[in-house]
N, C-alpha and C. Protein backbone atom coordinates (compact mmCIF):
# COMPACT_ATOMS: atom_id res chain seq x y z
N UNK A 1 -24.02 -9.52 14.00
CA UNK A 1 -22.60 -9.31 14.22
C UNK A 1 -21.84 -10.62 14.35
N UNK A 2 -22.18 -12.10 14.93
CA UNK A 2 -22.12 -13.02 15.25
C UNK A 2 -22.14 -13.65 13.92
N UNK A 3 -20.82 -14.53 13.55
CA UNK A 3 -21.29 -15.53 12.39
C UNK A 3 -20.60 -16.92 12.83
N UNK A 4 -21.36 -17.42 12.70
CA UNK A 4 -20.83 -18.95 13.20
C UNK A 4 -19.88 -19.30 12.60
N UNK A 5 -20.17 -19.52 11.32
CA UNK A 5 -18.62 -20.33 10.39
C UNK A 5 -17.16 -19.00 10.65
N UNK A 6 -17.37 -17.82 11.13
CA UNK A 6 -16.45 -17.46 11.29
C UNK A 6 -15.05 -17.50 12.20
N UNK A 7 -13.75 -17.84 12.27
CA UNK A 7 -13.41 -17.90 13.30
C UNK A 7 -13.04 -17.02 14.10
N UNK A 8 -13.09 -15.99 13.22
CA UNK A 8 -12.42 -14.49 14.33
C UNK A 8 -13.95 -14.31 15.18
N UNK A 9 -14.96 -14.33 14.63
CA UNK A 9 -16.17 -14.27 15.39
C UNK A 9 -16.53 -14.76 16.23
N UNK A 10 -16.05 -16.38 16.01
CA UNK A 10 -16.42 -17.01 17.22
C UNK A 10 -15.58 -16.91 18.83
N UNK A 11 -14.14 -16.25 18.70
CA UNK A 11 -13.15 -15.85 19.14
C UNK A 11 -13.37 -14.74 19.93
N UNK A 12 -14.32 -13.52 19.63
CA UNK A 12 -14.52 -12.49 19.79
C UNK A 12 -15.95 -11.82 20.39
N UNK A 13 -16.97 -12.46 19.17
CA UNK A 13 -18.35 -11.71 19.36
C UNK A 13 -18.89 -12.86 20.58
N UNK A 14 -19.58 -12.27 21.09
CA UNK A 14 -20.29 -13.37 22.53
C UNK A 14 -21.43 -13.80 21.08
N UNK A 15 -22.16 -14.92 21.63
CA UNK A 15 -23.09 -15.45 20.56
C UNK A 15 -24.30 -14.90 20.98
N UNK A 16 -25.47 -15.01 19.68
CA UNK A 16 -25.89 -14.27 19.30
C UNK A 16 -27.52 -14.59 20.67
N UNK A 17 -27.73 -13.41 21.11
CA UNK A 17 -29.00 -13.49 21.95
C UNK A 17 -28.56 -13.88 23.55
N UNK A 18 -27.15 -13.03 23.71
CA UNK A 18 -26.78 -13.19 24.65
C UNK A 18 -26.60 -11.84 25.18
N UNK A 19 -26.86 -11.75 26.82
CA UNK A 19 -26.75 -10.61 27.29
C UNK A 19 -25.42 -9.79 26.82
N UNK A 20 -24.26 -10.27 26.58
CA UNK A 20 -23.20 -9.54 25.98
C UNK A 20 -23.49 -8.95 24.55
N UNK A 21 -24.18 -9.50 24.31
CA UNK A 21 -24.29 -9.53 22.31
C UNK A 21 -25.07 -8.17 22.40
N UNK A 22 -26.24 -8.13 23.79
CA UNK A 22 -27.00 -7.44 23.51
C UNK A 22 -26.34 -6.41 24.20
N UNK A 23 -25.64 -5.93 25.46
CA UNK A 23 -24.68 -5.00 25.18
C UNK A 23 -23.54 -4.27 24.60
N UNK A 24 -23.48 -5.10 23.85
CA UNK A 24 -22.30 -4.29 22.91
C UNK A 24 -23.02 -3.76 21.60
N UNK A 25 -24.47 -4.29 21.34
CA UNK A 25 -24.88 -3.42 20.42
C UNK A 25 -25.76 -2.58 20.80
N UNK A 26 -25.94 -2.23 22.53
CA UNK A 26 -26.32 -0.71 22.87
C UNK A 26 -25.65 0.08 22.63
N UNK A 27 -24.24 -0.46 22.86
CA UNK A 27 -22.98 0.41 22.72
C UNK A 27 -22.69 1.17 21.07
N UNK A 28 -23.05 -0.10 20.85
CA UNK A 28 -22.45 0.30 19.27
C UNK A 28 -23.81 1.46 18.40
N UNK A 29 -24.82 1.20 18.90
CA UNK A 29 -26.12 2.15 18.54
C UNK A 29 -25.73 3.62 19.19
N UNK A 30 -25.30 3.44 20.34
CA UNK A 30 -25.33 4.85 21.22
C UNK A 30 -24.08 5.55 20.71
N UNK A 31 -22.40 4.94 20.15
CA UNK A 31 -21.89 5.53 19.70
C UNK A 31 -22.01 6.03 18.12
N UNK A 32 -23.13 5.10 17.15
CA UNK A 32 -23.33 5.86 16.33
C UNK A 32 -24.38 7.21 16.50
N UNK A 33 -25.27 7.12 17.45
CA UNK A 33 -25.86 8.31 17.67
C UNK A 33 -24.54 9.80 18.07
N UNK A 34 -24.09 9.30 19.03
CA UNK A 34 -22.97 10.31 19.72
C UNK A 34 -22.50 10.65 17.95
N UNK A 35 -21.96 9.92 17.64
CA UNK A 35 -21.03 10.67 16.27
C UNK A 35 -21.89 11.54 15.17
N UNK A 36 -23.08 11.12 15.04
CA UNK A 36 -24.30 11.76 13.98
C UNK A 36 -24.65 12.66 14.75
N UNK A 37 -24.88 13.24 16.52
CA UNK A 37 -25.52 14.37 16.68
C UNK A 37 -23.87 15.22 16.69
N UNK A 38 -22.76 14.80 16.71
CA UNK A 38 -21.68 15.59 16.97
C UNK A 38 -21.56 15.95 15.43
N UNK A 39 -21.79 15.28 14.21
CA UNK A 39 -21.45 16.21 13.20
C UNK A 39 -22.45 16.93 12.60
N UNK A 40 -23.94 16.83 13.11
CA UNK A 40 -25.11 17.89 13.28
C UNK A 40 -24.67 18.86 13.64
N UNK A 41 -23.80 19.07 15.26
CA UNK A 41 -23.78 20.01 15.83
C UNK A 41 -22.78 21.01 15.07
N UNK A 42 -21.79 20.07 14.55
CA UNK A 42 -20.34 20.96 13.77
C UNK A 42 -21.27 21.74 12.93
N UNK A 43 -22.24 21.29 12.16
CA UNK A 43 -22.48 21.36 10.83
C UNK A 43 -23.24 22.78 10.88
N UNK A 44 -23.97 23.02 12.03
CA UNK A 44 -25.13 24.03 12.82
C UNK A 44 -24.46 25.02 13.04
N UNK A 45 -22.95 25.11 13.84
CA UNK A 45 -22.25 25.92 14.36
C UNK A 45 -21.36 26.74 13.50
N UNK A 46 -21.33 25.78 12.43
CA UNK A 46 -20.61 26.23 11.34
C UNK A 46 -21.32 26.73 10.00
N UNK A 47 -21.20 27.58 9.58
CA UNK A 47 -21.59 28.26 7.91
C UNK A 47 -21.10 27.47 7.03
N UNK A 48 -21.93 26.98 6.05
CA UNK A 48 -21.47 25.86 5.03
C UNK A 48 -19.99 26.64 4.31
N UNK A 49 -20.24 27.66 4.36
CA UNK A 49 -18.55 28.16 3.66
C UNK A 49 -17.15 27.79 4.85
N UNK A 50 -17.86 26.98 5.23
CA UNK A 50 -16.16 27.19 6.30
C UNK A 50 -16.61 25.82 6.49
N UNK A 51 -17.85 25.11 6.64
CA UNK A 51 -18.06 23.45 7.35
C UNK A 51 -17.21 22.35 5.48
N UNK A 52 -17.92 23.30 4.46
CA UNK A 52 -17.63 22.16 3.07
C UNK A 52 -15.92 22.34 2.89
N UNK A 53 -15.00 23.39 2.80
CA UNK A 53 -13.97 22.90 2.40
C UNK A 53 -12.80 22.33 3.67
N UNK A 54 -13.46 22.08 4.69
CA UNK A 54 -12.49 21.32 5.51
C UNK A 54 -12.58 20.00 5.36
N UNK A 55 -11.35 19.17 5.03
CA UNK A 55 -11.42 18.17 4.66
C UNK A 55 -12.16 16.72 5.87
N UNK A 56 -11.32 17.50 7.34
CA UNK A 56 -11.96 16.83 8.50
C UNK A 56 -13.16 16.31 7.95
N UNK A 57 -14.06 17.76 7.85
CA UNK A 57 -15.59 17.48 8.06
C UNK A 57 -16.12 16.18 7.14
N UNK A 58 -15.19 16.39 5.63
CA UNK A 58 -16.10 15.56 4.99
C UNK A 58 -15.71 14.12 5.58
N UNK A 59 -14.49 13.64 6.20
CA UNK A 59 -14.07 12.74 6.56
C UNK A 59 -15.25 12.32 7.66
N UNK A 60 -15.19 13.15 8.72
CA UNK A 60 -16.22 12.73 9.72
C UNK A 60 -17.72 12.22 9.24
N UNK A 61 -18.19 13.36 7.81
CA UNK A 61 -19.39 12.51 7.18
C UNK A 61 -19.27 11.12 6.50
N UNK A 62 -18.26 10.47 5.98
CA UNK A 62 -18.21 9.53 5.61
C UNK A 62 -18.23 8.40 6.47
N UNK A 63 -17.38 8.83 7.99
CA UNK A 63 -17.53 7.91 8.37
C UNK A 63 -18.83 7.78 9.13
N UNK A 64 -19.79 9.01 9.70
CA UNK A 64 -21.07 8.62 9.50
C UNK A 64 -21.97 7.98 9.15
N UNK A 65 -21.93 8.10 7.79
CA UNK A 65 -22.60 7.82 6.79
C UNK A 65 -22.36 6.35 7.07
N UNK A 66 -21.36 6.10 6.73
CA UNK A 66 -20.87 4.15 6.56
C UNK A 66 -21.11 3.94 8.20
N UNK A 67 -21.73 4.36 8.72
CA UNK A 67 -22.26 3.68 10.54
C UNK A 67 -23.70 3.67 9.73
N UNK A 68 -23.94 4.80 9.71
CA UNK A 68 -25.75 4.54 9.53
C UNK A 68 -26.29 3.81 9.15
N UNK A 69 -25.73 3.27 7.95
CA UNK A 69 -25.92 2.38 7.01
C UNK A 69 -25.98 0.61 7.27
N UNK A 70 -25.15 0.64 8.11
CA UNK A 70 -25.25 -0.25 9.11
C UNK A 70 -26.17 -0.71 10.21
N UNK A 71 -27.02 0.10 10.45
CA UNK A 71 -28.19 0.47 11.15
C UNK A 71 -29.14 -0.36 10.64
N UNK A 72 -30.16 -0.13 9.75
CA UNK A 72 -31.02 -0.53 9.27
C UNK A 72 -30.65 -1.70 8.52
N UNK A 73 -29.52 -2.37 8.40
CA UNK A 73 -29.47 -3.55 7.92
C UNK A 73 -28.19 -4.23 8.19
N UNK A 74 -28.34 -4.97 9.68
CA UNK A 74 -27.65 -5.39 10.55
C UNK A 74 -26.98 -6.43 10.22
N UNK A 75 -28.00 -7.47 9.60
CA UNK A 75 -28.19 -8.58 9.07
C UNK A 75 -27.57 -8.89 7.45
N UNK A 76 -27.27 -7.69 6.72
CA UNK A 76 -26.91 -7.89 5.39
C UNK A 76 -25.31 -7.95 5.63
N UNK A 77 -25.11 -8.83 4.52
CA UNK A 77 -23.13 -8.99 4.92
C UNK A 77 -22.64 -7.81 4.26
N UNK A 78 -21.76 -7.71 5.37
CA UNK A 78 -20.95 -6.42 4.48
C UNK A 78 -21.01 -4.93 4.52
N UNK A 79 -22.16 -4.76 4.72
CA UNK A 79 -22.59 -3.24 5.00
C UNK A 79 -22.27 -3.21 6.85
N UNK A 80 -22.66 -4.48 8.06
CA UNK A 80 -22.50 -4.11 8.83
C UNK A 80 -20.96 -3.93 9.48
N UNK A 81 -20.03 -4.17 8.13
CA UNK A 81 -18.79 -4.20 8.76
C UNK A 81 -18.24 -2.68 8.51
N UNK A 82 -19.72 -1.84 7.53
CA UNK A 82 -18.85 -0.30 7.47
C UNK A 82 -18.70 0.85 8.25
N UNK A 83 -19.32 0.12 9.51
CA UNK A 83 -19.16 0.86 11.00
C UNK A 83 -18.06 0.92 11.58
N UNK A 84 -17.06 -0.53 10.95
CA UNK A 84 -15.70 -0.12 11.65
C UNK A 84 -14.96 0.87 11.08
N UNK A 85 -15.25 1.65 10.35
CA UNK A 85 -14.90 2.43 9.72
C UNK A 85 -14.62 3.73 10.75
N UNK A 86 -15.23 3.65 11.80
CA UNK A 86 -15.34 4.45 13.18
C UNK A 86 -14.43 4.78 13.78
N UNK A 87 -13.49 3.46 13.44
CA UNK A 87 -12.19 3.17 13.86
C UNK A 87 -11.23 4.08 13.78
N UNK A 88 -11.44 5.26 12.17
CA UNK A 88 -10.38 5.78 11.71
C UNK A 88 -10.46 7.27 12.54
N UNK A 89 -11.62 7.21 13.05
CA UNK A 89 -12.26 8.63 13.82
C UNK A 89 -10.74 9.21 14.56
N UNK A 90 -9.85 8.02 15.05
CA UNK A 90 -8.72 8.50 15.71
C UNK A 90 -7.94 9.13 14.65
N UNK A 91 -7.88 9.46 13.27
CA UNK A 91 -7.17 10.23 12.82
C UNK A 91 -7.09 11.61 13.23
N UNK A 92 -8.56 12.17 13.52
CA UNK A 92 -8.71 13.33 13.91
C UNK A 92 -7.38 13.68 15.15
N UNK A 93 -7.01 13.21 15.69
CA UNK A 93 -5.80 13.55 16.58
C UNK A 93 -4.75 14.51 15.52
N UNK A 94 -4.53 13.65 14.60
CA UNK A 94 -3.72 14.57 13.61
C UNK A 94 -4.20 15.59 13.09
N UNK A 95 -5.08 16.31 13.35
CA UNK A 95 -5.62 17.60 13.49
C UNK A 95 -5.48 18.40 14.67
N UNK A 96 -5.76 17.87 15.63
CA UNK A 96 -5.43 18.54 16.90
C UNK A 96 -4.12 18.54 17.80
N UNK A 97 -3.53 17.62 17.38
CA UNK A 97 -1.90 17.41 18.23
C UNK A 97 -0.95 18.25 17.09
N UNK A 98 -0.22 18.70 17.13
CA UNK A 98 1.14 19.64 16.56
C UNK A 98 1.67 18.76 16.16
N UNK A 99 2.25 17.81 16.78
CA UNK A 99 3.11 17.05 16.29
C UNK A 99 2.90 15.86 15.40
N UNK A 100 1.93 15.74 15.31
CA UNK A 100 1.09 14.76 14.43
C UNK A 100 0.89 15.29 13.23
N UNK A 101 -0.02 16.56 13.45
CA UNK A 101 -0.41 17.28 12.13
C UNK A 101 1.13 17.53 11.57
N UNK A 102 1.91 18.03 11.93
CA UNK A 102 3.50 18.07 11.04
C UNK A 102 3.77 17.39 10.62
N UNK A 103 3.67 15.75 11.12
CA UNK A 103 4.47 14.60 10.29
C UNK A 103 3.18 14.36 8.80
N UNK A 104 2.24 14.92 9.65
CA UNK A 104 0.96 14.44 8.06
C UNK A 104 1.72 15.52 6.91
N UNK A 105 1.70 16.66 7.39
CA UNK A 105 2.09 18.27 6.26
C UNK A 105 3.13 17.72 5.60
N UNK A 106 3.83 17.30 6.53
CA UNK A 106 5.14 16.82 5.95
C UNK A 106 5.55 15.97 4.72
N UNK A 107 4.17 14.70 5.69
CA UNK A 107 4.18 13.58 4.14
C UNK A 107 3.60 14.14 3.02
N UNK A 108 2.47 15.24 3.26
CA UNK A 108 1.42 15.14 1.93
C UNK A 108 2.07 16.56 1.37
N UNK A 109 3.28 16.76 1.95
CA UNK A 109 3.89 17.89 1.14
C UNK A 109 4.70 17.22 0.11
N UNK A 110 5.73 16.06 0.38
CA UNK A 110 6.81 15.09 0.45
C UNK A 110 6.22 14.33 -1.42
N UNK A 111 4.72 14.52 -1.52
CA UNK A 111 4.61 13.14 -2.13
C UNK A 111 4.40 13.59 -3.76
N UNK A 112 4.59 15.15 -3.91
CA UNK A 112 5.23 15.20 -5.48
C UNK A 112 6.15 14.81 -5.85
N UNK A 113 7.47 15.11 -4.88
CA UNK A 113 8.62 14.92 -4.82
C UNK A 113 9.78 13.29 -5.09
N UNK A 114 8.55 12.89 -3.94
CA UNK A 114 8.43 10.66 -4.26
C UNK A 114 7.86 10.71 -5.25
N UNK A 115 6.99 11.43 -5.91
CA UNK A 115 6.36 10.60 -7.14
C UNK A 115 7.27 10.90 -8.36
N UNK A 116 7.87 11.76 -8.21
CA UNK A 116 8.93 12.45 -9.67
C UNK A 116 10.21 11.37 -9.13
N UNK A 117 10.71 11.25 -8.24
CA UNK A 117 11.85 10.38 -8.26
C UNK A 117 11.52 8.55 -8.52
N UNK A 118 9.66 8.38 -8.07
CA UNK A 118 9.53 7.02 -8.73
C UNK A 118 9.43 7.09 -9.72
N UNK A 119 9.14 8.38 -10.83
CA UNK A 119 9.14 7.91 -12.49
C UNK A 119 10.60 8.04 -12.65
N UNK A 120 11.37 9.13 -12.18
CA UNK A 120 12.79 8.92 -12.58
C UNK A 120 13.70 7.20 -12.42
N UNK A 121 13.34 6.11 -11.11
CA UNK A 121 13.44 5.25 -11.15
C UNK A 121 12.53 3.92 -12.44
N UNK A 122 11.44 4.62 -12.49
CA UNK A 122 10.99 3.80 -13.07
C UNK A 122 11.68 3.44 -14.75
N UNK A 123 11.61 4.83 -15.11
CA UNK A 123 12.88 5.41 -16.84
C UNK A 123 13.60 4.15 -16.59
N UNK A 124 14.58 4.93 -15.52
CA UNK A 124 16.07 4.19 -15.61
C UNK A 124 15.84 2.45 -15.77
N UNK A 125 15.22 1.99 -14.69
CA UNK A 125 14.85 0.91 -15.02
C UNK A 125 14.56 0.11 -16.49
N UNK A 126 13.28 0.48 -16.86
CA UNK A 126 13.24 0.29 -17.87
C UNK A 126 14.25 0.42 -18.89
N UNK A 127 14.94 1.17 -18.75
CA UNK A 127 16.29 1.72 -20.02
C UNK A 127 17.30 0.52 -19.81
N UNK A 128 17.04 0.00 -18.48
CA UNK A 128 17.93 -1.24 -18.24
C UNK A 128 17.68 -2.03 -18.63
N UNK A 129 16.01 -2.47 -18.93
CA UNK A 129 15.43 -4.00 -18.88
C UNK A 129 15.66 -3.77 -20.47
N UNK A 130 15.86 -2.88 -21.08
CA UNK A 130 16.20 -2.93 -22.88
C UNK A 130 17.07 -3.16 -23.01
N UNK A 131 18.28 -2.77 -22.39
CA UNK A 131 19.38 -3.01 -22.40
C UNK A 131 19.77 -4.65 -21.82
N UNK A 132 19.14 -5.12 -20.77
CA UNK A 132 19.34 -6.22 -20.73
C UNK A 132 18.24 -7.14 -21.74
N UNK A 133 17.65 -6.68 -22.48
CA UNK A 133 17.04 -7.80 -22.97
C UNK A 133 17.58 -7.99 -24.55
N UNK A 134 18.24 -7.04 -24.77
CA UNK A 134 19.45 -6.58 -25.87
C UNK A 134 20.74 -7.62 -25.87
N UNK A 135 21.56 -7.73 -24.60
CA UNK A 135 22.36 -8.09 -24.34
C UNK A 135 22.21 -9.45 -23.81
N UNK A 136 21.43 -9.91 -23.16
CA UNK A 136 21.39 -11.24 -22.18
C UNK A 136 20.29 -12.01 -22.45
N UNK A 137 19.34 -11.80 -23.74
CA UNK A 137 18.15 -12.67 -23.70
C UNK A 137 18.15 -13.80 -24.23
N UNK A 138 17.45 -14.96 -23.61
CA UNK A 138 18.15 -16.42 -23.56
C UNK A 138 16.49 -16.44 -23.60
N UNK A 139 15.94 -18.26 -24.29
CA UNK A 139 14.64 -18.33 -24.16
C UNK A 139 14.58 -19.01 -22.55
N UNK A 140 13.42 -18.30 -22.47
CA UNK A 140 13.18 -18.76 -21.11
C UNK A 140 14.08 -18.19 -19.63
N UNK A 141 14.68 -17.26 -19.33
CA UNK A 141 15.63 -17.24 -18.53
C UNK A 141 15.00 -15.41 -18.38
N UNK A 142 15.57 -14.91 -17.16
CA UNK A 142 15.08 -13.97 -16.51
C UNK A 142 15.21 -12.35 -17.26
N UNK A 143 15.38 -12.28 -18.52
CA UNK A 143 15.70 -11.68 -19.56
C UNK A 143 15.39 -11.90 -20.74
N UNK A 144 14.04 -12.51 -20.79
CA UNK A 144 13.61 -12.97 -22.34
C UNK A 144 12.74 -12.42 -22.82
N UNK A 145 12.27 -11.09 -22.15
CA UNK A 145 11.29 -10.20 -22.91
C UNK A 145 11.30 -8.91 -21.57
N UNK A 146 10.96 -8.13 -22.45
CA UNK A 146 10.89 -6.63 -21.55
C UNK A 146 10.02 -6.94 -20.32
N UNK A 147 9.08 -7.34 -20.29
CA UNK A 147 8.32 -7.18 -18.93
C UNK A 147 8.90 -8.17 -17.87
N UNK A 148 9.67 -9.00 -18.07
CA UNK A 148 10.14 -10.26 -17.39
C UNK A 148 11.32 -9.41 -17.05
N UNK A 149 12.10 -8.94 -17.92
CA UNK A 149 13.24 -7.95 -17.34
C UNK A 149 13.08 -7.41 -16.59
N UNK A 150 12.03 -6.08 -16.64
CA UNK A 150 11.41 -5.39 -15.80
C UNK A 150 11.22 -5.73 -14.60
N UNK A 151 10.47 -7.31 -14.47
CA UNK A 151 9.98 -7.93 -13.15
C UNK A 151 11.74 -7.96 -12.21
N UNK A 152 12.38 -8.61 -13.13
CA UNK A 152 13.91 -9.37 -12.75
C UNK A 152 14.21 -8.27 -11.99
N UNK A 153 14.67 -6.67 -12.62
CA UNK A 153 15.49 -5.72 -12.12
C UNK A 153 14.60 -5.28 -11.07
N UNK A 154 13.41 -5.28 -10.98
CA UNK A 154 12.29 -4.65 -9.78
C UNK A 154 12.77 -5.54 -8.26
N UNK A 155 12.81 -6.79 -8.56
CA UNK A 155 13.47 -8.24 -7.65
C UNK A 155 14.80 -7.02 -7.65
N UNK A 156 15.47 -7.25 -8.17
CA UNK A 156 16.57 -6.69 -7.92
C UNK A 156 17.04 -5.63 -6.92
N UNK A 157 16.38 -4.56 -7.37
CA UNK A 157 16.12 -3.37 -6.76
C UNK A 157 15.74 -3.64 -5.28
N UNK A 158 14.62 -4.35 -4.66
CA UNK A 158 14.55 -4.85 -3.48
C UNK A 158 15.53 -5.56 -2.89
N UNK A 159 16.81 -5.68 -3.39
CA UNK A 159 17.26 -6.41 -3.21
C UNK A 159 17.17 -7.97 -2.40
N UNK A 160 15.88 -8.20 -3.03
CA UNK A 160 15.49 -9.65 -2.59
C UNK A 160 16.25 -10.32 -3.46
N UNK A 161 17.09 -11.66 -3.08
CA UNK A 161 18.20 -12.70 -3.36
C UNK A 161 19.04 -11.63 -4.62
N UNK A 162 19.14 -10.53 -4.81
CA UNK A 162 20.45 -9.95 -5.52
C UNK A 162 21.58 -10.59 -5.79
N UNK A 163 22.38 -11.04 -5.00
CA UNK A 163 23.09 -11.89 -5.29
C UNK A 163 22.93 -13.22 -6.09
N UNK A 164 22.09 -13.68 -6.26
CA UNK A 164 21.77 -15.02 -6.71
C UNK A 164 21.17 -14.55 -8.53
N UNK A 165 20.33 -13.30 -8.28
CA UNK A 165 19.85 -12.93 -9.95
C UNK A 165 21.33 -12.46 -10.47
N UNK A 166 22.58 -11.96 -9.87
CA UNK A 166 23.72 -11.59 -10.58
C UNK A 166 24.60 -12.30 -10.52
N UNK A 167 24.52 -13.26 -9.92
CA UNK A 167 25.25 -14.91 -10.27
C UNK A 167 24.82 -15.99 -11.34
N UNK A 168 23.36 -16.28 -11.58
CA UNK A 168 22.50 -16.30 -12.52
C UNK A 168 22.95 -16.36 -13.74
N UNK A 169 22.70 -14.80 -13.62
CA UNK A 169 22.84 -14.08 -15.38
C UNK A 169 24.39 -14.27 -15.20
N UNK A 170 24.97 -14.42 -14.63
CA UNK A 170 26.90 -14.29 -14.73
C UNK A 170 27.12 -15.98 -15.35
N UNK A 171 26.50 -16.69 -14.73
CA UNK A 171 26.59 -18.20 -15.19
C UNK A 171 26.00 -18.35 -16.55
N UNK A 172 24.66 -17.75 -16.97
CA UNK A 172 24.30 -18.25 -18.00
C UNK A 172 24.98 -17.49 -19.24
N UNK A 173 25.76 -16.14 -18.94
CA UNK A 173 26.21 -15.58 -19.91
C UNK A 173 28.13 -16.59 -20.17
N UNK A 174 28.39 -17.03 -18.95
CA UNK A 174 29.44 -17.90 -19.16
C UNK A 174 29.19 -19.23 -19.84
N UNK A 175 27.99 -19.72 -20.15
CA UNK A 175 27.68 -21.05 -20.74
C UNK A 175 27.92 -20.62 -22.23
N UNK A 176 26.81 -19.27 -22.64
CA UNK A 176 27.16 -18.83 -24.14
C UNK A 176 28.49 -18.61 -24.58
N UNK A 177 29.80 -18.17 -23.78
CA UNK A 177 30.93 -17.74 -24.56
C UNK A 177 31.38 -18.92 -25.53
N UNK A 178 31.99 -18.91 -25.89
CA UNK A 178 32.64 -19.55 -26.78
C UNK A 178 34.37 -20.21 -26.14
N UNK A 179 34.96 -19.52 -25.80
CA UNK A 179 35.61 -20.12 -24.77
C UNK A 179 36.06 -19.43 -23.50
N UNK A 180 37.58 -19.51 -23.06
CA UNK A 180 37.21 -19.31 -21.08
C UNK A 180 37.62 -17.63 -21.45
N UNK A 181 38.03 -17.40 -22.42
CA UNK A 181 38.47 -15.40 -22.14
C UNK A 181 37.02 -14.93 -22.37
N UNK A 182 36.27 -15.49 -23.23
CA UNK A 182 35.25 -14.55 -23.62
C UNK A 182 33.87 -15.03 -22.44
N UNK A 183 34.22 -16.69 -21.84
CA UNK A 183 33.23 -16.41 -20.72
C UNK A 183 34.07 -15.35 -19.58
N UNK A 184 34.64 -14.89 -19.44
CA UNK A 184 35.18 -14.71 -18.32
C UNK A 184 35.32 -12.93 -18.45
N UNK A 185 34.98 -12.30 -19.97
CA UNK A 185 34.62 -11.02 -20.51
C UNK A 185 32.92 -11.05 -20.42
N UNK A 186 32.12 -12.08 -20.49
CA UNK A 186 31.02 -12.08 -20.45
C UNK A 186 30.11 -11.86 -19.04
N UNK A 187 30.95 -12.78 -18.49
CA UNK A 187 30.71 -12.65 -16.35
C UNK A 187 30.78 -11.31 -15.91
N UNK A 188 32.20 -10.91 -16.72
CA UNK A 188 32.39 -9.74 -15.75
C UNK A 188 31.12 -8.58 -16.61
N UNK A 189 31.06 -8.31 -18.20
CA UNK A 189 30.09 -7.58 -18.25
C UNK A 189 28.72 -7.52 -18.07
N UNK A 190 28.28 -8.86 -17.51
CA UNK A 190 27.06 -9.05 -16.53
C UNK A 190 27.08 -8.54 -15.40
N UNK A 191 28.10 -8.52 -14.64
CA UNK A 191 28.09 -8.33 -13.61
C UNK A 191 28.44 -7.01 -13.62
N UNK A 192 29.19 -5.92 -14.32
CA UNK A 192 29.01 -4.76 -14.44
C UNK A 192 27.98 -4.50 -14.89
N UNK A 193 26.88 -4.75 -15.11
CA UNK A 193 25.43 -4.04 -15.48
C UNK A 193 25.00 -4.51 -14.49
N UNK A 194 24.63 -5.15 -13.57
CA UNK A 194 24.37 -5.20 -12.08
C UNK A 194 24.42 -4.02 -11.66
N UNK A 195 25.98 -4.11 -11.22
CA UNK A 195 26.24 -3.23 -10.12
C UNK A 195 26.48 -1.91 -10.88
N UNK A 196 26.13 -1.81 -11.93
CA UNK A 196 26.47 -0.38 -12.35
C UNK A 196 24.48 -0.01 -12.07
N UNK A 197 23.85 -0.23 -11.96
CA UNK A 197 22.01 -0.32 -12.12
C UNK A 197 22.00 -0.17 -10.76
N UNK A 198 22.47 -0.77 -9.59
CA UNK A 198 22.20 -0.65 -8.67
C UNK A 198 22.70 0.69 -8.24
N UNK A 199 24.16 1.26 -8.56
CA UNK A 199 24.35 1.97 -7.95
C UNK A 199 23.47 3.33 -8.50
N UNK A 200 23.23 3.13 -9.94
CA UNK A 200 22.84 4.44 -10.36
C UNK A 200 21.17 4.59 -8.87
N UNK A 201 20.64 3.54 -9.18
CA UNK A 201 19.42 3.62 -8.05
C UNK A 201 19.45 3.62 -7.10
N UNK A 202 20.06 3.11 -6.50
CA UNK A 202 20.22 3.52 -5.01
C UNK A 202 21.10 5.33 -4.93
N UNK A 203 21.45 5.69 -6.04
CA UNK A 203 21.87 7.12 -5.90
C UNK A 203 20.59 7.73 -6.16
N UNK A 204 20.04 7.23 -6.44
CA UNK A 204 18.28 7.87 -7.00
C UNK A 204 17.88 7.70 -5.72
C-alpha cells in the first residue's frame, strides 16, 4: 500500500512494517470480508430471478469483485488500488433515502431529453461553423476550416473570452473591406452572426 516515490503516500500511508500499516490492513481485509459475506447473504436470501435484474446487486458484485482481487496480489500496481472502489458502496444510500433516489429517477429519466437537445445544439452549430467558414475564412485565423470553426463557436458557446472571439472576427473582417462603409457593413455582419448564434443557443 506504501510507495516511497509517492507523495500522496508518503503523506498518508504510515510506512511499510509498521504497527499502523499493519492495522489498517486488518481493517481493510476484515472490511473486504464484511462486504463478500453480505453479498453471499443477499444472494442466498434472494431467488436469482429477483437477485440478477437489480441493478444494486450487480453493482455491489463489482465492487466485490475489484476488493478481492486485490487480495491475493497486494504487491502488483494497480490492481491494489481496485479496492477503493469500496468507496462508491455509499451510493447505495440512493436506494434507500427518498430523496436521493428522486434526484437519481430524475436525472436518469432527464437524459434522453439532454441528449436530443445536445444533437439539436450540436446541428445548429455546425450549420454555423459552414456558414462561418463560407463567409469569414482567412488562412490561418479562427475560421479557416470546419473543425477549427467548430472548435471557435464551441469556445464561444462557453462563453469563455466571447467577447474577444467577436471582436476578433469584427477586426479581421474590417481589415478585408475595401473601404470604411464596407468595413463598417462587414463588423456589423460579423457581429450579427455572433449574437444571432448565441441567442438561437442559449434559446436551445
Amino acid at each position: 500500500m506504501w510507495r516511497p516515490g509517492g507523495p500522496v503516500a508518503r503523506q498518508v500511508n504510515p510506512p511499510p512494517d509498521s504497527p499502523e500499516a499493519a492495522a489498517l490492513n486488518v481493517i481493510d481485509n476484515l472490511l473486504t470480508a464484511l462486504f463478500s459475506v453480505e453479498l453471499v447473504l443477499n444472494l442466498v436470501s434472494h431467488r436469482l430471478a429477483v437477485f440478477l435484474p437489480d441493478m444494486w446487486n450487480w453493482f455491489d458484485v463489482v465492487v466485490v469483485a475489484a476488493s478481492l482481487v486485490g487480495v491475493p496480489y497486494d504487491n502488483v500496481p494497480g490492481l491494489n488500488e481496485l479496492r477503493l472502489l469500496r468507496v462508491l458502496r455509499v451510493c447505495r444510500l440512493f436506494k434507500y433515502m427518498r430523496s436521493l433516489n428522486m434526484i437519481v429517477v430524475s436525472i436518469r429519466e432527464s437524459v434522453p431529453a439532454v441528449g436530443h437537445a445536445f444533437l439539436l445544439v450540436l446541428l445548429l452549430t455546425a450549420v454555423f461553423a459552414i456558414v462561418a467558414v463560407t463567409c469569414f475564412a482567412q488562412p490561418d485565423n479562427a475560421y479557416s476550416d470546419f473543425g477549427t470553426a467548430m472548435l471557435t463557436l464551441w469556445q464561444f458557446l462557453t462563453f469563455d473570452n466571447a467577447a474577444s472571439v467577436t471582436q476578433t472576427l469584427m477586426a479581421e473582417m474590417q481589415q478585408e473591406a475595401a473601404d470604411d462603409q464596407a468595413a463598417g457593413a462587414a463588423a456589423a455582419g460579423a457581429a450579427l452572426f455572433m449574437v444571432l448564434y448565441q441567442i438561437l443557443i442559449v434559446f436551445v
